[in-house]
Every structure is written in C-alpha cells, then in structure tokens.
C-alpha atoms as a PDB file:
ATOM      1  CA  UNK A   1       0.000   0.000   0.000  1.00  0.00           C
ATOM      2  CA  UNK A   2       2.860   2.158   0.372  1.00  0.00           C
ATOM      3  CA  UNK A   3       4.352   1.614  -2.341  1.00  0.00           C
ATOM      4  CA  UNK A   4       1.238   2.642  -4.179  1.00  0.00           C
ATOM      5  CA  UNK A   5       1.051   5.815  -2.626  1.00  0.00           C
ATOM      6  CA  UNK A   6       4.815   6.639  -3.213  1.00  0.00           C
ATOM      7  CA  UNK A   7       4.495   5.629  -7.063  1.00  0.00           C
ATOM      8  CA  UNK A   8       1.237   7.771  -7.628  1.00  0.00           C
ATOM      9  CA  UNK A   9       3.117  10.685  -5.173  1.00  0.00           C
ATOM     10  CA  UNK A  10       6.043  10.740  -7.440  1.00  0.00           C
ATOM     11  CA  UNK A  11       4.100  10.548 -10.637  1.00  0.00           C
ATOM     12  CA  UNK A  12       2.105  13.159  -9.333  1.00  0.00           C
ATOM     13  CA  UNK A  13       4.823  15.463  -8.245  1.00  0.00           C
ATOM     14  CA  UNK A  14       6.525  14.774 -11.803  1.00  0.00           C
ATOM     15  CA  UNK A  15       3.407  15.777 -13.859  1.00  0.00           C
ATOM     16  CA  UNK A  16       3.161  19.181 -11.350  1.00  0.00           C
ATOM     17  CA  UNK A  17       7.077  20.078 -12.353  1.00  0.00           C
ATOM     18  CA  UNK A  18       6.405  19.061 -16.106  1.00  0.00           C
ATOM     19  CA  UNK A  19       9.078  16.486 -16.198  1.00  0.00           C
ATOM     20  CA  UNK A  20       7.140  13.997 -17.564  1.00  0.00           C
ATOM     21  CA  UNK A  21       5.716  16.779 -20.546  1.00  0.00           C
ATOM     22  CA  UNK A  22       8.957  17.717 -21.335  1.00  0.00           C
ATOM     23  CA  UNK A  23      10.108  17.725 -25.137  1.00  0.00           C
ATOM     24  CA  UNK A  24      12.680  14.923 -24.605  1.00  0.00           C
ATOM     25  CA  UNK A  25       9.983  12.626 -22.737  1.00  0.00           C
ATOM     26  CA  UNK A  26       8.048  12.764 -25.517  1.00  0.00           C
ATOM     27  CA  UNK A  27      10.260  12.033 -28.279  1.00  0.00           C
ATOM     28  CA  UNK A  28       8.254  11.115 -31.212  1.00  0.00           C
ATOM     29  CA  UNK A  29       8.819  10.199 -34.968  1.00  0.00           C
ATOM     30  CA  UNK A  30       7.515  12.691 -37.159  1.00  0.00           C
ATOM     31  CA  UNK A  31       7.843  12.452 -41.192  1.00  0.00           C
ATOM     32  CA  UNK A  32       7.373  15.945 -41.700  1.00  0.00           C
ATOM     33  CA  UNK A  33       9.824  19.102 -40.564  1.00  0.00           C
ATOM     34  CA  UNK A  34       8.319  22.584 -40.739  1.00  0.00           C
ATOM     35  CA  UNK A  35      10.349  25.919 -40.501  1.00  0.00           C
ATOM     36  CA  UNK A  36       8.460  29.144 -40.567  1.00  0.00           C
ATOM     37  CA  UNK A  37       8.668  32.841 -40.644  1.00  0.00           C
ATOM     38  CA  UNK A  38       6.205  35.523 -41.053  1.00  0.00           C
ATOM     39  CA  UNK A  39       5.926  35.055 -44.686  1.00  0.00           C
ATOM     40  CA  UNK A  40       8.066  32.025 -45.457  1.00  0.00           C
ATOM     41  CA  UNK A  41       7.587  28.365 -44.507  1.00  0.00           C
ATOM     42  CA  UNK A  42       9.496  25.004 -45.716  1.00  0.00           C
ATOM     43  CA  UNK A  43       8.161  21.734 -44.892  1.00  0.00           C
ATOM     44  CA  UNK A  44      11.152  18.883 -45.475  1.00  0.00           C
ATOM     45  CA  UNK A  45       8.909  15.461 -46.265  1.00  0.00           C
ATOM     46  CA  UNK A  46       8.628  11.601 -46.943  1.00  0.00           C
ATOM     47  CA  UNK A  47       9.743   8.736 -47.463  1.00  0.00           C
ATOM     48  CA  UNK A  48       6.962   8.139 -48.489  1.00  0.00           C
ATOM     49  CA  UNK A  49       6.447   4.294 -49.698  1.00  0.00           C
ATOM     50  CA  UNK A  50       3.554   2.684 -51.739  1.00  0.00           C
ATOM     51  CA  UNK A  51       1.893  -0.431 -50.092  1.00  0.00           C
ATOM     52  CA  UNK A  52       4.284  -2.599 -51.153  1.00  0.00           C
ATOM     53  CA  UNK A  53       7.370  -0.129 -49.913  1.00  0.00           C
ATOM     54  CA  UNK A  54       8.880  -1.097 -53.617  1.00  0.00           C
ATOM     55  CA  UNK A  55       8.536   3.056 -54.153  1.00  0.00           C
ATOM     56  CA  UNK A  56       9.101   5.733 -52.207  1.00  0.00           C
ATOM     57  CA  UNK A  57       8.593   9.874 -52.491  1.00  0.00           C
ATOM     58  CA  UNK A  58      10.453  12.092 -50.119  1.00  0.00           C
ATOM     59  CA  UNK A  59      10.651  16.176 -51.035  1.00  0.00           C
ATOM     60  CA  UNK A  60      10.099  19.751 -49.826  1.00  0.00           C
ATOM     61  CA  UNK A  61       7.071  22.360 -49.707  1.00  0.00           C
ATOM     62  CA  UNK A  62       7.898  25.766 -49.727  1.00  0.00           C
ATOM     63  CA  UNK A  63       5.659  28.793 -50.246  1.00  0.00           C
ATOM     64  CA  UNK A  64       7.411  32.057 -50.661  1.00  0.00           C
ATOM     65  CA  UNK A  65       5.791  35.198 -52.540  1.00  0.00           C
ATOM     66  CA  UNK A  66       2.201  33.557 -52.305  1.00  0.00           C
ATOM     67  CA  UNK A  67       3.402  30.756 -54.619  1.00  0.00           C
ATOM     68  CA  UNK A  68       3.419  27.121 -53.012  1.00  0.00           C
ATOM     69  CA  UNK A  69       6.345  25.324 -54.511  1.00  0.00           C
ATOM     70  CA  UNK A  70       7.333  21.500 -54.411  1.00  0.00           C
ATOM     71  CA  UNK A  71      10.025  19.344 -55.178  1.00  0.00           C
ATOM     72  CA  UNK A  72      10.112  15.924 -54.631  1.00  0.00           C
ATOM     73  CA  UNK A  73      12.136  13.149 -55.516  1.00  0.00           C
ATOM     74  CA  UNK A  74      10.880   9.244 -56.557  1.00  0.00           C
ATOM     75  CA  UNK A  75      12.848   6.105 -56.244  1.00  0.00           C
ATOM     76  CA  UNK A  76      12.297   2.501 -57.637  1.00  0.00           C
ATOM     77  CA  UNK A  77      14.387   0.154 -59.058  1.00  0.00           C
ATOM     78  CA  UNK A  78      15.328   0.704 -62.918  1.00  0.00           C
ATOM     79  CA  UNK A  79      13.504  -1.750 -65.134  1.00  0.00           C
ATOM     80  CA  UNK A  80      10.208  -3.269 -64.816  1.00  0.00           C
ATOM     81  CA  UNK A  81       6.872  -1.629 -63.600  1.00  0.00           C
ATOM     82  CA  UNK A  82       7.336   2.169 -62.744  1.00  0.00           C
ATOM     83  CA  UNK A  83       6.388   4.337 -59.050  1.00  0.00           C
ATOM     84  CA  UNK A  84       3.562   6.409 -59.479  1.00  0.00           C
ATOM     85  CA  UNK A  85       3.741   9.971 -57.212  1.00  0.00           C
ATOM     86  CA  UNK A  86       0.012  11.879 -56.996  1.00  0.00           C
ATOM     87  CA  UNK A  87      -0.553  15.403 -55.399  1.00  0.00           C
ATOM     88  CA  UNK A  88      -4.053  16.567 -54.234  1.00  0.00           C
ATOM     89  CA  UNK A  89      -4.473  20.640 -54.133  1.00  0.00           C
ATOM     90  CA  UNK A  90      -6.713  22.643 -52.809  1.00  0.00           C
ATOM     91  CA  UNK A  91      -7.112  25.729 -54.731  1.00  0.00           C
ATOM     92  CA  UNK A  92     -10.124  28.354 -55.683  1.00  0.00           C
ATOM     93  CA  UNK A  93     -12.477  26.135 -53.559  1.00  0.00           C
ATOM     94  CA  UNK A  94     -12.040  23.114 -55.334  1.00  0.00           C
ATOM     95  CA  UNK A  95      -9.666  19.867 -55.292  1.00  0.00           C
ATOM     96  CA  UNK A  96      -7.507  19.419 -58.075  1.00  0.00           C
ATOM     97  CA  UNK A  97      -4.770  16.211 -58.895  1.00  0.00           C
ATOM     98  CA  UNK A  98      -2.245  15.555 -60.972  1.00  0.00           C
ATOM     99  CA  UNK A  99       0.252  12.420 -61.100  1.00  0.00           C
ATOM    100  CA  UNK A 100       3.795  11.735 -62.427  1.00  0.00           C
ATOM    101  CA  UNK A 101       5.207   8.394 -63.038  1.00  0.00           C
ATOM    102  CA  UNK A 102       9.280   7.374 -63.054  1.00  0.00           C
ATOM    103  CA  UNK A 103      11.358   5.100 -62.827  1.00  0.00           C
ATOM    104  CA  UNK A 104      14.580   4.686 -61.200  1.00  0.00           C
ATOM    105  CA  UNK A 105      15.109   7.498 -59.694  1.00  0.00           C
ATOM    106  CA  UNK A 106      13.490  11.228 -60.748  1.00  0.00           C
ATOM    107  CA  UNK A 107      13.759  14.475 -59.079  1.00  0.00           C
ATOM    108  CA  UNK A 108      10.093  16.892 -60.174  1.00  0.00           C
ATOM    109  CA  UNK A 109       9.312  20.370 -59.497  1.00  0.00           C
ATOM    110  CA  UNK A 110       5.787  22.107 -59.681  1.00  0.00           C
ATOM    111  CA  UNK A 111       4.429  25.225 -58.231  1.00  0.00           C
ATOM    112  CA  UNK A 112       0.641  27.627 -57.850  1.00  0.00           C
ATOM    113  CA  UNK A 113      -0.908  30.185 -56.331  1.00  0.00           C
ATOM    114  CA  UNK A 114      -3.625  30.346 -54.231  1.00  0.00           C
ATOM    115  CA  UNK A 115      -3.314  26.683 -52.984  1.00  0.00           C
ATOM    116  CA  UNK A 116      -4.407  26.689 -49.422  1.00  0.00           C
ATOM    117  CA  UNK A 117      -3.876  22.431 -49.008  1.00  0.00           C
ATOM    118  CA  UNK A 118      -1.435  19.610 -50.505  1.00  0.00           C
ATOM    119  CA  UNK A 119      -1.612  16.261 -50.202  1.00  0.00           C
ATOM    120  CA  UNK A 120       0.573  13.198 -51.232  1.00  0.00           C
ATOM    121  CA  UNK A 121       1.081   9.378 -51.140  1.00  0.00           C
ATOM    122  CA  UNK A 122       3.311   7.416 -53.646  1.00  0.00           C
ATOM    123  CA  UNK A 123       1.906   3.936 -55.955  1.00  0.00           C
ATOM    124  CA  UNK A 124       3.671   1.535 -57.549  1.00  0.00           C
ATOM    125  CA  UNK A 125       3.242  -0.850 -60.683  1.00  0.00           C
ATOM    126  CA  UNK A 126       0.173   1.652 -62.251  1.00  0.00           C
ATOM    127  CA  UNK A 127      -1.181   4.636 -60.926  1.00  0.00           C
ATOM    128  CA  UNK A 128      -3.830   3.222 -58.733  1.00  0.00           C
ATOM    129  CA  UNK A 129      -2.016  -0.235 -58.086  1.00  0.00           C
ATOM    130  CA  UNK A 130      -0.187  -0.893 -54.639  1.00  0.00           C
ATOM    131  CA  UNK A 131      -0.948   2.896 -53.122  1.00  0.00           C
ATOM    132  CA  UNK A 132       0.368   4.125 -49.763  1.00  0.00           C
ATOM    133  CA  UNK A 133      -1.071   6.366 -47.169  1.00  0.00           C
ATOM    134  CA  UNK A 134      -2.176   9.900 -48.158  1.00  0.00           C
ATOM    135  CA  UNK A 135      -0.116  12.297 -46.128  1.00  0.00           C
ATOM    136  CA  UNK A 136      -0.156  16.528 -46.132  1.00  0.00           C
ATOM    137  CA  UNK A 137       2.583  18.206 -46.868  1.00  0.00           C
ATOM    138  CA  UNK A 138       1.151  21.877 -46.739  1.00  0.00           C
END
C-alpha cells in the first residue's frame, strides 16, 4: 500500500514540475519538418512508400511570394513496372490532382498560387495499383 502511494506521489509530483511533458519525454517520430517565418515556410517530407514499400517519395514544400512550390524526388528500381507519385491541391475552392510516373530514380518540381492544401502518397506498378497512405505536406 505504500508503495502505491509513493508511485502515484512521485508521478504526481513529476506531472506538477512538467518532467514527464517535457520535449525529450516525448520524443516522437515525425515524417514531416516545418520551418516558418512571417511570410516564409518550408516543410522537409517523406519517405513516403507505396503499399508494397517497392517506391518511395520524399521532397520539400515551400511557399514564398504567395506561390506554393514543391520538389520531390521518386525512387524505384530501374527496369520493370514504374512508381507512381500523386498530389491533391486545394485551390479556388475546389480539389484538383495531378500524377507523375518514373522510374529509377526522378527528381520533379511544380508550383501555384492560391493553394491553401497539398496532399501526397506514392503507388507503384500503375497509378492506382499498390498505393500508400495519403499524407499533407502543406
């Protein structure tokens, strides 16, 4: 019984200090980095696999100006069925999409204004075949 009460004293006195919400208690994996200023912000993102992790998208989101820019880069092995990369916007209240397909390796660039919302995810062996999880980037 006392050793109930110490446990739940400590834990208690630990949550009071904020040792226990600390950053480094409550390390994490993120896929995304974000760095921003009052105009300016640069998202670092990805990998990025398809289902089958045979393809993978990693890149960078930028917006600078008013313009929303991306670069990503898509990696497969050379020969046989290609990786498939798709990008969801949000623009002018309404959802647009676009894919590109590579393979090997393939570094792509696009860029828009007035997109408020991006999303990604990264297919392999046709462009609706072996998809992975949709993730945001911006």
């Amino acid at each position: 019984m006392r050793k109930t009460f110490a446990i739940a004293a400590l834990a208690g006195s630990m949550a009071f200090t904020g040792i226990a919400l600390s950053p480094a208690a409550q390390a994490t994996t993120q896929t995304t980095t974000t760095t921003a200023s009052a105009t300016n912000f640069t998202v670092n993102w990805g990998k990025f696999f398809s289902s089958d992790r045979k393809a993978y998208t990693f890149g960078r989101t930028w917006k600078s100006g008013g313009k929303v820019f991306t670069t990503w880069h898509g990696v497969d092995n050379v020969g046989g069925k290609k990786g498939w990369v798709w990008f969801e916007y949000y623009k002018n209240g309404s959802w647009h999409k676009f894919n590109q397909s590579w393979d090997g390796e393939v570094v792509g660039r696009w860029s828009g204004r007035g997109i408020k919302k991006v999303y990604t995810f990264t297919c392999w062996a046709g462009k609706f075949d072996n998809c992975g999880r949709k993730y945001r980037i911006y």
